[in-house]
N, C-alpha and C. Protein backbone atom coordinates (compact mmCIF):
# COMPACT_ATOMS: atom_id res chain seq x y z
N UNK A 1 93.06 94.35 90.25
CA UNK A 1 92.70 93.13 90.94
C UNK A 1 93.54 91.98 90.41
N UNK A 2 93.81 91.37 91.80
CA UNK A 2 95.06 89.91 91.13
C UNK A 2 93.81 89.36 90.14
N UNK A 3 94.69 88.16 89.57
CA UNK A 3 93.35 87.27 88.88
C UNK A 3 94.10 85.96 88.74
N UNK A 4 93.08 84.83 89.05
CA UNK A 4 94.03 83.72 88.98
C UNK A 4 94.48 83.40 90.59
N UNK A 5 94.41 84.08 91.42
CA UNK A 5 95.31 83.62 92.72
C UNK A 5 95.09 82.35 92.72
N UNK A 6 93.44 81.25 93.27
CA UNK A 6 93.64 79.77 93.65
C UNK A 6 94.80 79.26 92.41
N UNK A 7 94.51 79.35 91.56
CA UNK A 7 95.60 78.63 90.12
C UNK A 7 97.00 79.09 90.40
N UNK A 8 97.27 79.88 91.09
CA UNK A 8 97.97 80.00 90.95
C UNK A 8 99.25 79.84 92.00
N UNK A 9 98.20 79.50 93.29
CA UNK A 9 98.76 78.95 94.20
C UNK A 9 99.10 77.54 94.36
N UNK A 10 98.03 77.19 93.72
CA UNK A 10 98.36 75.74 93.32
C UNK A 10 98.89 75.40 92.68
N UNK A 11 99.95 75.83 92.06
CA UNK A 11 100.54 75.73 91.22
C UNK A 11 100.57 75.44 89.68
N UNK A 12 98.93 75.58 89.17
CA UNK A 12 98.41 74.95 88.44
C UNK A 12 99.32 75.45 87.10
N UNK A 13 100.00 74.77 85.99
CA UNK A 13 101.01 75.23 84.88
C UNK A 13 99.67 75.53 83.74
N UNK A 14 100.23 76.61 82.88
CA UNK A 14 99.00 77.07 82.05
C UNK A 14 99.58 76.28 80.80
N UNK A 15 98.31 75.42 79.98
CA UNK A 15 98.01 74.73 79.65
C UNK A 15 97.97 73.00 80.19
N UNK A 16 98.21 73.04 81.16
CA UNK A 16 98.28 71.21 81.90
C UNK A 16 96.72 71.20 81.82
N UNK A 17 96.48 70.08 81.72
CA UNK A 17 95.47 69.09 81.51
C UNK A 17 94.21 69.94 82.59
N UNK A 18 94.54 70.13 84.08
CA UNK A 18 93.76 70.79 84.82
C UNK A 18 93.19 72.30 84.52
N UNK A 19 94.51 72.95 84.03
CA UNK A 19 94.29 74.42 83.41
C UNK A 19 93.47 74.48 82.24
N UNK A 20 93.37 73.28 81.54
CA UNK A 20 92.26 73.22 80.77
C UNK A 20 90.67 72.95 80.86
N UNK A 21 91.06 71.92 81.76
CA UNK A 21 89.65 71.33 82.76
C UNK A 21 88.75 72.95 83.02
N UNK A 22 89.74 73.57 83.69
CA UNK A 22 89.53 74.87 84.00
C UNK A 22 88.46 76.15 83.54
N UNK A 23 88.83 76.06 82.43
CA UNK A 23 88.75 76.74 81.85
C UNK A 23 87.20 76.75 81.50
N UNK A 24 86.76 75.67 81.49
CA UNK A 24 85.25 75.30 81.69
C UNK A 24 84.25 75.85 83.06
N UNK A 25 85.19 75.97 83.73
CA UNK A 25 84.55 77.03 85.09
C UNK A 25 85.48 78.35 85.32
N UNK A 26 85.95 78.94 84.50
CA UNK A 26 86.56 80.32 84.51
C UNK A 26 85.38 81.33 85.10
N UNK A 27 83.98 81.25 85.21
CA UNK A 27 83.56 82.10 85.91
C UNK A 27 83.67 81.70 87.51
N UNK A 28 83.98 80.81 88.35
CA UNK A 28 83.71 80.35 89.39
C UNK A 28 84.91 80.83 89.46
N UNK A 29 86.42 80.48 88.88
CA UNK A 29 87.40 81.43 89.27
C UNK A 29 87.26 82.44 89.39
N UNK A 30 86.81 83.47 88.27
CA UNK A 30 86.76 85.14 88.57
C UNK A 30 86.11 85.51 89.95
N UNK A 31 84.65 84.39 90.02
CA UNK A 31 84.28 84.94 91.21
C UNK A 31 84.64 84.49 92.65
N UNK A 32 85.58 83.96 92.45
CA UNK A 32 86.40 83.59 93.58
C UNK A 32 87.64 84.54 93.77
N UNK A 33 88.44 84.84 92.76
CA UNK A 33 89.06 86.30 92.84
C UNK A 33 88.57 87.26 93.12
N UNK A 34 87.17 87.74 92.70
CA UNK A 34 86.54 88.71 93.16
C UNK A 34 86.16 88.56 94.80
N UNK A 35 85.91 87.62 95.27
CA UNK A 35 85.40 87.26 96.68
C UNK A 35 86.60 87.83 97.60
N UNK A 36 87.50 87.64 97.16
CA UNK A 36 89.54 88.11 97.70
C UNK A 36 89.47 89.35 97.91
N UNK A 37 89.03 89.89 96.57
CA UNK A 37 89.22 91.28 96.68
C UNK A 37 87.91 91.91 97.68
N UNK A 38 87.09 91.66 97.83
CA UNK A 38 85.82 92.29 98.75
C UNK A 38 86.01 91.69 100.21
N UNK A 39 86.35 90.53 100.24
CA UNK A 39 86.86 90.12 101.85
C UNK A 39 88.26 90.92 102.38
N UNK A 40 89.22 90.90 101.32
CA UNK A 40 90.20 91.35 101.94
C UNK A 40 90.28 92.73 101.89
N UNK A 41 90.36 93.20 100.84
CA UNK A 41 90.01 94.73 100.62
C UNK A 41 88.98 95.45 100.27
N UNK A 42 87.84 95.08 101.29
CA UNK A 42 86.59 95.71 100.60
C UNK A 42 86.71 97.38 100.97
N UNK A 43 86.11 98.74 100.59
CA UNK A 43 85.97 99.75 99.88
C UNK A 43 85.47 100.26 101.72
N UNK A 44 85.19 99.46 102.19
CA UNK A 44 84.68 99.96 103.53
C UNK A 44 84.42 98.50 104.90
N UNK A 45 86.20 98.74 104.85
CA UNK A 45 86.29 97.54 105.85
C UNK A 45 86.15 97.55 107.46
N UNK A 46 85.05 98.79 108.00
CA UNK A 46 84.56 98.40 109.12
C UNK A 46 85.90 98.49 109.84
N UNK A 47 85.22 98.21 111.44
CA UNK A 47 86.91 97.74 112.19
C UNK A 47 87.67 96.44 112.37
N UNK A 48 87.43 96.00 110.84
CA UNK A 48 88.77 95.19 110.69
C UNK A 48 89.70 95.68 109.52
N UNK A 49 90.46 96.31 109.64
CA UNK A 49 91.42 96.69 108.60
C UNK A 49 91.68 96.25 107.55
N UNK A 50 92.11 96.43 106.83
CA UNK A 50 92.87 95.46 105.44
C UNK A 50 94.18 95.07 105.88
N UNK A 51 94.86 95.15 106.83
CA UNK A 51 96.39 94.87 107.23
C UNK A 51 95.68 93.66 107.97
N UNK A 52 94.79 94.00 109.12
CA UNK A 52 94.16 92.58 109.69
C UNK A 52 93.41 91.73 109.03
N UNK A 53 93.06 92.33 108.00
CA UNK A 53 92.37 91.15 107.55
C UNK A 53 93.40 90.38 107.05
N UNK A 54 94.37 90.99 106.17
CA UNK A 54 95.70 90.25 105.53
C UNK A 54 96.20 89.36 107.07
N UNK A 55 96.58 89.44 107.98
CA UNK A 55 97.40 89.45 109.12
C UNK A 55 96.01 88.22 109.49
N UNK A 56 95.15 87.99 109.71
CA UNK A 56 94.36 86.88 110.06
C UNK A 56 94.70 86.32 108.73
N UNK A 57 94.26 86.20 107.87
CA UNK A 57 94.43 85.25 106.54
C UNK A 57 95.49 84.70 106.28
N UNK A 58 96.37 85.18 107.01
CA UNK A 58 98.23 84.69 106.85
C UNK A 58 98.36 83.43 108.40
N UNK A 59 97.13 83.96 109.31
CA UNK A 59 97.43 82.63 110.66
C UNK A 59 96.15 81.90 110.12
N UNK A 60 95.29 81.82 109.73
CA UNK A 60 94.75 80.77 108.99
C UNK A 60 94.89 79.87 108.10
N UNK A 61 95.85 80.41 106.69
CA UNK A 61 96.52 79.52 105.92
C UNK A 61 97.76 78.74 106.62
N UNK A 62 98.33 79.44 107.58
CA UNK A 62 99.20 78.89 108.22
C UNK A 62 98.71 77.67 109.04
N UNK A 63 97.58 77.83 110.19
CA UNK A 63 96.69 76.33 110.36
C UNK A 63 96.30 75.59 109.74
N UNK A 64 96.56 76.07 108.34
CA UNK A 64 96.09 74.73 107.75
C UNK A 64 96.72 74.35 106.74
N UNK A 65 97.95 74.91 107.06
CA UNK A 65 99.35 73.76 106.43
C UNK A 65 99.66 74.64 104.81
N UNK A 66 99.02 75.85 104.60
CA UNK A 66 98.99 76.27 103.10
C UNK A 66 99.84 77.41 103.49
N UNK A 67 101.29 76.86 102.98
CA UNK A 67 102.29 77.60 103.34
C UNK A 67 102.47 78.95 101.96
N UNK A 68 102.12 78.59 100.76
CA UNK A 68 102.05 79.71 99.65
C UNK A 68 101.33 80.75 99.72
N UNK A 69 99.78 79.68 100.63
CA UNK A 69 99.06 81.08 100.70
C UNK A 69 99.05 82.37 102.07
N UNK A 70 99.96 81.19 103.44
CA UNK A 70 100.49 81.79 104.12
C UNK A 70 101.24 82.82 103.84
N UNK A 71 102.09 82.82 102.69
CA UNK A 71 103.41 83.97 102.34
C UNK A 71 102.09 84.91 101.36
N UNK A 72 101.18 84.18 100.69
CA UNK A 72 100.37 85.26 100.02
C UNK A 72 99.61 86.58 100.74
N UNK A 73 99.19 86.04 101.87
CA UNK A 73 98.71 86.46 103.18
C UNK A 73 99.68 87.56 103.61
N UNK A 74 100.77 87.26 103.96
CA UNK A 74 101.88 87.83 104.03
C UNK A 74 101.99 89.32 103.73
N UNK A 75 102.12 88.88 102.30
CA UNK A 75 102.38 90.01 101.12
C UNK A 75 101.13 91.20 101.30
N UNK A 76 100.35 90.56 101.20
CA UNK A 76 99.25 91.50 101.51
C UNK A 76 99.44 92.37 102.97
N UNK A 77 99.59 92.20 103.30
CA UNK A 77 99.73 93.05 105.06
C UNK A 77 100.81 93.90 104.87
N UNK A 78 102.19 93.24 104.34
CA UNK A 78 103.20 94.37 104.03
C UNK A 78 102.23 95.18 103.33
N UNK A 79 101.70 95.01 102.00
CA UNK A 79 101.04 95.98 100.89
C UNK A 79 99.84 96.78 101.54
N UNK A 80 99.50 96.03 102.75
CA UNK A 80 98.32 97.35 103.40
C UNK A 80 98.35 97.98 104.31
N UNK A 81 99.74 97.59 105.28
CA UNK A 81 100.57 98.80 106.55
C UNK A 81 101.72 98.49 106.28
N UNK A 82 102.18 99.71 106.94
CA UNK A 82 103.71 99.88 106.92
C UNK A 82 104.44 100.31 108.40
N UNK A 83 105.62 99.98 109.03
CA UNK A 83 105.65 100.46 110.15
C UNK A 83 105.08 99.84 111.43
N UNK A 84 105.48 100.51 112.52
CA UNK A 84 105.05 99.37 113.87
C UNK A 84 103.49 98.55 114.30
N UNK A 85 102.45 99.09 113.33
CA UNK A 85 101.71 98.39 113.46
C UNK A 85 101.38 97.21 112.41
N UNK A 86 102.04 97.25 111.65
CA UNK A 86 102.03 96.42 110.75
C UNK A 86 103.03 95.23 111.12
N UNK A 87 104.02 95.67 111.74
CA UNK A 87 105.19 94.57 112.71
C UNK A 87 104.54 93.98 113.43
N UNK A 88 103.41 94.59 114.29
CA UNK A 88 103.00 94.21 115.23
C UNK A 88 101.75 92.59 115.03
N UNK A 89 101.17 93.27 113.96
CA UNK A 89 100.37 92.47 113.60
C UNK A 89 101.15 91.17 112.95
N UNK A 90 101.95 91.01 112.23
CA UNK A 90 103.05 89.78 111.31
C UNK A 90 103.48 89.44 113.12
N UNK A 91 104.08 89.80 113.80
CA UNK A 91 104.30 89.46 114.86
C UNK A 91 102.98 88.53 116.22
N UNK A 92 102.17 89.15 116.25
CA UNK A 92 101.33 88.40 116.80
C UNK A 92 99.99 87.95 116.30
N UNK A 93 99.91 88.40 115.35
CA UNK A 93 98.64 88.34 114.61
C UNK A 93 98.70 87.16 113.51
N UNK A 94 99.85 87.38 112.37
CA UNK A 94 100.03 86.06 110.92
C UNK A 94 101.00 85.31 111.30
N UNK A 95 101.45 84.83 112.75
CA UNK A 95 102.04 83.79 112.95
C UNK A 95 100.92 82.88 114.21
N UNK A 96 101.39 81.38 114.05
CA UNK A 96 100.34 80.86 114.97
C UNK A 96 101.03 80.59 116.51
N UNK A 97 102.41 81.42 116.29
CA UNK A 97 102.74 81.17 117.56
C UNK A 97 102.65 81.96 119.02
N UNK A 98 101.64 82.92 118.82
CA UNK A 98 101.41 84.16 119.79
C UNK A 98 100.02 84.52 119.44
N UNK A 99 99.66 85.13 120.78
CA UNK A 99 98.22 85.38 121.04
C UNK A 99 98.29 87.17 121.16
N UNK A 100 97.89 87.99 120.74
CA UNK A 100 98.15 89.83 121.06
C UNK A 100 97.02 89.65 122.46
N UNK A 101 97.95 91.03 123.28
CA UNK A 101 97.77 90.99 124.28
C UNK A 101 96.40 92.04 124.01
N UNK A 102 96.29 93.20 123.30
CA UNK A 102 95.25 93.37 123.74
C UNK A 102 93.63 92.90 123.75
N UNK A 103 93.16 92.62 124.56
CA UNK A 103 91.60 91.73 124.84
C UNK A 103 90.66 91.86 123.22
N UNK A 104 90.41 92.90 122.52
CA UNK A 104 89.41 92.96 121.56
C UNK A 104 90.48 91.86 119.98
N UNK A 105 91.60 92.24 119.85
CA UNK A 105 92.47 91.67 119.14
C UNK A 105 92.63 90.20 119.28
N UNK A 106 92.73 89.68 120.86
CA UNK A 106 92.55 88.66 121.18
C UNK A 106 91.43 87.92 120.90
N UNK A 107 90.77 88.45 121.23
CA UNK A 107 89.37 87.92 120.86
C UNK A 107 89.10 87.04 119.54
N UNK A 108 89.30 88.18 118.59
CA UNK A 108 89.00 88.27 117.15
C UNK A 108 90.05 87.09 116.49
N UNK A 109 91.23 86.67 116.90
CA UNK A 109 92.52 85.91 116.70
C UNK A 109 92.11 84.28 117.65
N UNK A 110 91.26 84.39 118.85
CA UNK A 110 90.92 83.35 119.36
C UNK A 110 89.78 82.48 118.14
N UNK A 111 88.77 83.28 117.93
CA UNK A 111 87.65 83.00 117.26
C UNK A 111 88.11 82.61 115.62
N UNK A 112 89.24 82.86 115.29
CA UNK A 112 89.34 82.56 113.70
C UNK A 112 90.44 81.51 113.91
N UNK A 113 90.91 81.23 114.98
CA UNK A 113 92.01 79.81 115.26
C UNK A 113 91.07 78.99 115.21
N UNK A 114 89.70 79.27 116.48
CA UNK A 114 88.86 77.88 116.20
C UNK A 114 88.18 77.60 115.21
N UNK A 115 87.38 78.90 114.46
CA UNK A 115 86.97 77.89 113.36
C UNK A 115 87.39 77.96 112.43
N UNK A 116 88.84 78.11 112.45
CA UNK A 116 89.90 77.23 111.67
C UNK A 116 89.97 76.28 111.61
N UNK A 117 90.54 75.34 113.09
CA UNK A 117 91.17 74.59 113.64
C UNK A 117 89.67 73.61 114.17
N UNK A 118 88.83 73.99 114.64
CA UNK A 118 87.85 73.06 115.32
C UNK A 118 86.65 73.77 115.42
N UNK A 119 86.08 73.97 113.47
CA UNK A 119 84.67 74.53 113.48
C UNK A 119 83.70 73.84 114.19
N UNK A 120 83.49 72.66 114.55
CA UNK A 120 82.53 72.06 115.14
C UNK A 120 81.93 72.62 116.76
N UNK A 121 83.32 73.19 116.79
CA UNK A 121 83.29 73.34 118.76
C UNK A 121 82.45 74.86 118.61
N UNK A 122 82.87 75.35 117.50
CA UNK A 122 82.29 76.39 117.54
C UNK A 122 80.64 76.82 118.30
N UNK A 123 80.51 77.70 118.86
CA UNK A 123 79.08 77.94 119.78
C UNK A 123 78.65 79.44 119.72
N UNK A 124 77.48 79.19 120.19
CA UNK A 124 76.86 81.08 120.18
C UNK A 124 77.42 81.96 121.47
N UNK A 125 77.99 80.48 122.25
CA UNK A 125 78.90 81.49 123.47
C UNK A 125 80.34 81.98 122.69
N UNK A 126 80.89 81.55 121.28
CA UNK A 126 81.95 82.21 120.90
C UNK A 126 81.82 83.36 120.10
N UNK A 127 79.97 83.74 119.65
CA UNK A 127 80.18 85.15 119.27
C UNK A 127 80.02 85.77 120.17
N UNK A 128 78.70 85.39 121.10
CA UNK A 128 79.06 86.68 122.59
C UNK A 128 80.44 87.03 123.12
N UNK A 129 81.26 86.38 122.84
CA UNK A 129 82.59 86.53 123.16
C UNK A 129 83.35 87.78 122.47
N UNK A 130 83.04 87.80 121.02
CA UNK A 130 83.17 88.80 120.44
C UNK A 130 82.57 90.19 121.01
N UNK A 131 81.29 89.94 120.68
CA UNK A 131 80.46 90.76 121.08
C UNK A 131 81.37 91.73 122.29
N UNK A 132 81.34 90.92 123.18
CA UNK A 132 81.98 91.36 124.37
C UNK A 132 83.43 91.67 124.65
N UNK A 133 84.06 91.97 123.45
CA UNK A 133 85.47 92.27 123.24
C UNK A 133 85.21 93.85 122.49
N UNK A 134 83.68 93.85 122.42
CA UNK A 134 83.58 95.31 121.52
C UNK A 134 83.69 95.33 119.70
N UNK A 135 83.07 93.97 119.50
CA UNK A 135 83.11 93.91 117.87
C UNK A 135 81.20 94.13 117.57
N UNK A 136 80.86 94.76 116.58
CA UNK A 136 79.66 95.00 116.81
C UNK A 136 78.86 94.08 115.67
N UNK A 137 77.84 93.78 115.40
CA UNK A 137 77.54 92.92 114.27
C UNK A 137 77.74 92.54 113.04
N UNK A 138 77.99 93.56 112.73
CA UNK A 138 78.58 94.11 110.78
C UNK A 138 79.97 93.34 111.33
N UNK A 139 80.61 93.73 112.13
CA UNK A 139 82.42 93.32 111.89
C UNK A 139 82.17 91.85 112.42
N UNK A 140 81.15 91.19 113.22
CA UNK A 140 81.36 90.00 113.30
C UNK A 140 81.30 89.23 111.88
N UNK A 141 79.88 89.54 111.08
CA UNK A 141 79.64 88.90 110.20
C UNK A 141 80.79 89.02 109.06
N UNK A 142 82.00 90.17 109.33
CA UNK A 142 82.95 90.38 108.16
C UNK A 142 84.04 89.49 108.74
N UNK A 143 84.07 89.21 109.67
CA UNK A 143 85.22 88.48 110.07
C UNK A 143 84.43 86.61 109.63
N UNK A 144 83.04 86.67 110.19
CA UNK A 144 83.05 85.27 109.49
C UNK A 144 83.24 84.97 107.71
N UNK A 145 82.98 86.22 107.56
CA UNK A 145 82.89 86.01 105.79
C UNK A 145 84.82 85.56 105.28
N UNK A 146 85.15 86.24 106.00
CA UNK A 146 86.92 86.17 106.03
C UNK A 146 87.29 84.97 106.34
N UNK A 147 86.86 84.25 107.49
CA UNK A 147 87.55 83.01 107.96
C UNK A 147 86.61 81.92 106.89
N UNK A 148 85.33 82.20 106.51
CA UNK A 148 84.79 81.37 105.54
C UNK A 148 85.53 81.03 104.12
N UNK A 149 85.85 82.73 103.92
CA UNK A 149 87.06 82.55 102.13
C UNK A 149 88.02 81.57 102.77
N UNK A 150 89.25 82.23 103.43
CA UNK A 150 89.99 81.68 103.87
C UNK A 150 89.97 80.03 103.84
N UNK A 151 89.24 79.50 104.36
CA UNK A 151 89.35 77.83 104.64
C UNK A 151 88.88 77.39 103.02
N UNK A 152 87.95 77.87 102.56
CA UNK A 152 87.58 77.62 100.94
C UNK A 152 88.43 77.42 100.53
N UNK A 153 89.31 78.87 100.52
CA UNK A 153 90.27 79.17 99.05
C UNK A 153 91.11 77.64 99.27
N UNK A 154 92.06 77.74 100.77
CA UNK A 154 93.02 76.77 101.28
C UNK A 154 92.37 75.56 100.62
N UNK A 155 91.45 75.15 100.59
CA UNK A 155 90.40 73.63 100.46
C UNK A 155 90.54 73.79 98.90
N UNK A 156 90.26 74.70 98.30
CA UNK A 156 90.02 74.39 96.83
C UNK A 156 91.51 74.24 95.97
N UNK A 157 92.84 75.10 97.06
CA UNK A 157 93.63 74.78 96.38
C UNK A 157 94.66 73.44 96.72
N UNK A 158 94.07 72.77 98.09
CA UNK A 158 94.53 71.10 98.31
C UNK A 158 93.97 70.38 97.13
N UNK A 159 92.42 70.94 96.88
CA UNK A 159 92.37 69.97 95.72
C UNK A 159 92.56 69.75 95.01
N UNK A 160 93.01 71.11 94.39
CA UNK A 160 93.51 71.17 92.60
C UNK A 160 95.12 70.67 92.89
N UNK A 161 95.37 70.65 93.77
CA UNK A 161 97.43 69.81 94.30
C UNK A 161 96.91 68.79 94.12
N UNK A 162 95.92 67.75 94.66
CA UNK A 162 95.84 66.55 94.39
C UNK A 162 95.43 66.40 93.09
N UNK A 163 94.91 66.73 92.60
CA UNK A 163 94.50 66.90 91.04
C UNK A 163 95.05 66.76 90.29
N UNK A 164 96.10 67.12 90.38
CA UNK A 164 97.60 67.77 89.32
C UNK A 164 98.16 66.21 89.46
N UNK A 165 98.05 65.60 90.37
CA UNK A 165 99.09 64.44 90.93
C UNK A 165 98.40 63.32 90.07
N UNK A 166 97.53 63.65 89.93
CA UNK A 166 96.24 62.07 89.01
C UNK A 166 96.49 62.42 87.15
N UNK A 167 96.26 64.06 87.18
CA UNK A 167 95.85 64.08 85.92
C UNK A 167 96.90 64.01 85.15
């Protein structure tokens, strides 16, 4: 298991003033590394893959401007397919400039742009939506748990960037 990813996306330097701050909540890190590893690669990921889950987590950091953790995102999808479906997904799936054509994929890629991009709009007509693309309850609630890390991690590591800039 990585350890350290938010710190390390943020560039946080080991011993700076923050890395020390730190160190005073080193369990809230671990269990935020640990949260990575069970969202992204949990032991029984249902029908969302570990390549998709990487492959959504790479167009989410990308909406929201977290270009390190975009390429982190990245890395992970190479590391969990290989080959044309794994193209396929970096291709329409971890970039924000294409929608995949097929309807259940679509779906699942519509629903994590918005509450990316505009949780508020969010509605119970956008899980029936799911629903109705053929995602069944367990994979809805894993895909919200995913787009939930996701915007966290991104959020916790804007703050520790601004952080760095004061301390």
């Amino acid at each position: 298991m990585q350890t350290d990813i938010i710190e390390r996306l943020a560039g946080i330097g080991s011993g700076s003033p923050l890395a020390e701050a730190l160190k005073a909540r080193a369990e809230i890190m671990r269990l935020s590394d640990a949260s990575h590893e069970a969202v992204l690669r949990p032991k029984t990921p249902g029908g969302l893959s570990h390549a998709l889950r990487a492959a959504l987590a790479a167009r989410m950091a990308a909406w929201l401007g977290n270009d390190a953790l975009a390429a982190h995102y990245r890395a992970l999808l190479q590391e969990a397919g290989s080959g044309q479906a794994a193209e396929d997904l970096a291709a329409t799936v971890a970039t924000t400039e294409s929608l995949p054509a097929e309807r259940r994929l679509a779906a699942i890629v519509r629903h994590v742009d918005l509450v990316t991009r505009e949780p508020r709009e969010a509605t119970r007509a956008d899980i029936e939506a799911l629903r109705a693309a053929g995602l069944d309850e367990a994979d809805i609630v894993r895909l919200s748990e995913l787009a939930a890390f996701v915007n966290y991690q991104a959020r916790v590591i804007a703050g520790f960037r601004c952080l760095q800039d004061v301390m």
